[in-house]
Protein backbone atom coordinates (compact mmCIF):
# COMPACT_ATOMS: atom_id res chain seq x y z
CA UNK A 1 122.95 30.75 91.88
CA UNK A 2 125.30 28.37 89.98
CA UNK A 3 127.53 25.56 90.20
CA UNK A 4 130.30 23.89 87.93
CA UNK A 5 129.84 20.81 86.43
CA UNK A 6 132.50 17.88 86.92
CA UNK A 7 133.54 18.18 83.04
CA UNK A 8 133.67 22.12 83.74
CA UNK A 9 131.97 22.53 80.42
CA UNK A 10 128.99 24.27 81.53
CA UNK A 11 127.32 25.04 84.54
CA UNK A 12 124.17 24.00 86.60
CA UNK A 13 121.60 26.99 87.30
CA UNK A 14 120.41 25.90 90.98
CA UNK A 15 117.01 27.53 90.81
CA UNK A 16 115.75 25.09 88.17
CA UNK A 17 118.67 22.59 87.45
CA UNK A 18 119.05 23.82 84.08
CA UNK A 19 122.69 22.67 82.78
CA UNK A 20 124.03 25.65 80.73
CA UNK A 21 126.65 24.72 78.36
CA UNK A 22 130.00 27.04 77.67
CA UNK A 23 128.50 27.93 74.28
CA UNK A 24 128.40 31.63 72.76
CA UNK A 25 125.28 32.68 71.04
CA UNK A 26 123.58 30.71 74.16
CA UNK A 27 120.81 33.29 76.08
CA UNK A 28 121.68 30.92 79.25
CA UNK A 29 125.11 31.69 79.31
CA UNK A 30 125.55 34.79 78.76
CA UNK A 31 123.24 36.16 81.41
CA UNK A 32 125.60 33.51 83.54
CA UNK A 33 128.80 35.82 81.71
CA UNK A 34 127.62 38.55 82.96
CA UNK A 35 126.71 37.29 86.83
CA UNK A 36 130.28 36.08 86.69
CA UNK A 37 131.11 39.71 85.57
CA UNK A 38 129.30 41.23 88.37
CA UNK A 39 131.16 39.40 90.75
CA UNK A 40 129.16 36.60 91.52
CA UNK A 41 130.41 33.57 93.20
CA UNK A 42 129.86 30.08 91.24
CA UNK A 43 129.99 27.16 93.78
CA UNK A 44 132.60 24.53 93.20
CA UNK A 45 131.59 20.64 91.98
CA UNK A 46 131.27 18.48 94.68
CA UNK A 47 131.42 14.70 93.80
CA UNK A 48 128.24 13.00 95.03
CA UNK A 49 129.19 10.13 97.80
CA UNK A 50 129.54 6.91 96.12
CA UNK A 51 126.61 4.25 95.80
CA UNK A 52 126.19 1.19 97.91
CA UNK A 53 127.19 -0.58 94.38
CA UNK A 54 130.10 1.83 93.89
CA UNK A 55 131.39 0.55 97.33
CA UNK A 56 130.84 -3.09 96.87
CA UNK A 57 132.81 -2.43 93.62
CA UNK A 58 135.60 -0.95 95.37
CA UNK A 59 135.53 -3.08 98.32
CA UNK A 60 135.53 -6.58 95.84
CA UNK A 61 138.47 -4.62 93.19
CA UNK A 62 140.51 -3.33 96.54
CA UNK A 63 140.58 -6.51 99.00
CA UNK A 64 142.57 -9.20 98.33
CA UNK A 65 140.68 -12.27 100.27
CA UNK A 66 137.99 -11.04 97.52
CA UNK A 67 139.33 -10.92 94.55
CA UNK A 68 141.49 -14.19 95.71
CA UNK A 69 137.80 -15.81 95.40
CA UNK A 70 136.97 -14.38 92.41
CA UNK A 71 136.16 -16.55 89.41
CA UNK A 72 136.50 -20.12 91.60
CA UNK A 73 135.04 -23.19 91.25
CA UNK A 74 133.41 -24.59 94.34
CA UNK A 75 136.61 -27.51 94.47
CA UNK A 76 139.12 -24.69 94.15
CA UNK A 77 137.11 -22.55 96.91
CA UNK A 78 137.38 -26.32 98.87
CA UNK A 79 141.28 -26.41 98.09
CA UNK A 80 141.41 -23.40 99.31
CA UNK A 81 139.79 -23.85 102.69
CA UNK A 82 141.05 -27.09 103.21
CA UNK A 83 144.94 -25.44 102.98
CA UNK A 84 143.82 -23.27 106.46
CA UNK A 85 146.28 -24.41 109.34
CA UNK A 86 146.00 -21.85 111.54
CA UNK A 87 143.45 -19.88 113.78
CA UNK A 88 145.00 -16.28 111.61
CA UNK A 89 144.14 -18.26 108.08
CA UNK A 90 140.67 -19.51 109.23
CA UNK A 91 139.23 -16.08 110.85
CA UNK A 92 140.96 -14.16 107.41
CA UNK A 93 138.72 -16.25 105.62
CA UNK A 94 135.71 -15.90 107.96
CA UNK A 95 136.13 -11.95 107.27
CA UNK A 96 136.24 -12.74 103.38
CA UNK A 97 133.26 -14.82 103.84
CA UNK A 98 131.41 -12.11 105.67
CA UNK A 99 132.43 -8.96 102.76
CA UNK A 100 131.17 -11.12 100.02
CA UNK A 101 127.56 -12.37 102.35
CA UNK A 102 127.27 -8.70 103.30
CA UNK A 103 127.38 -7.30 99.25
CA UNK A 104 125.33 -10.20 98.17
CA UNK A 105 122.71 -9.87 101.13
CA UNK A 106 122.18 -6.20 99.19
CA UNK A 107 121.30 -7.83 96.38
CA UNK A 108 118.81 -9.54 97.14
């Protein structure tokens, strides 16, 4: 019937969505008091799953190869690349390459 709210400052009714704030003197939340009274069972909040954007986000804060792009000129980016001596450096890069193509191919 309801469900807490991340803040935990009110609660959502789930037969209409209706966000009920902690608040006396509210007619929402008391009849919510007293289902709480009665023994009735308030489901816990469950985070939503993050968005695409929230991953690319975390994916371009968390990984290194991407943030070690961030902010470069194309001659630094060509420094970079040409300082790759081994088969290891050039396929770390190649999976770099591919994270960033993949969350700008989403934006398009």
């Amino acid at each position: 019937m309801y469900k807490h709210t991340k803040e935990n400052q009110s609660v959502i009714r789930k037969a209409d969505g209706a966000c009920i704030p902690f608040a006396e003197g509210n007619a929402d939340y008391a009849v919510y008091q007293q289902y709480v009274t009665d023994g009735g069972i308030v489901d816990p909040y469950v985070a939503p799953d993050p968005t695409p954007d929230e991953l690319d986000y975390i994916d371009t804060k968390t990984d290194n190869r991407v943030v070690t792009f961030a902010g470069k000129t194309k001659a630094q980016v060509k420094v970079m690349a040409d300082n790759i001596v081994t088969l290891d450096d050039a396929k770390d890069v190649i999976k770099t390459l591919l994270i960033i193509v993949r969350i700008l191919a989403k934006r398009l």
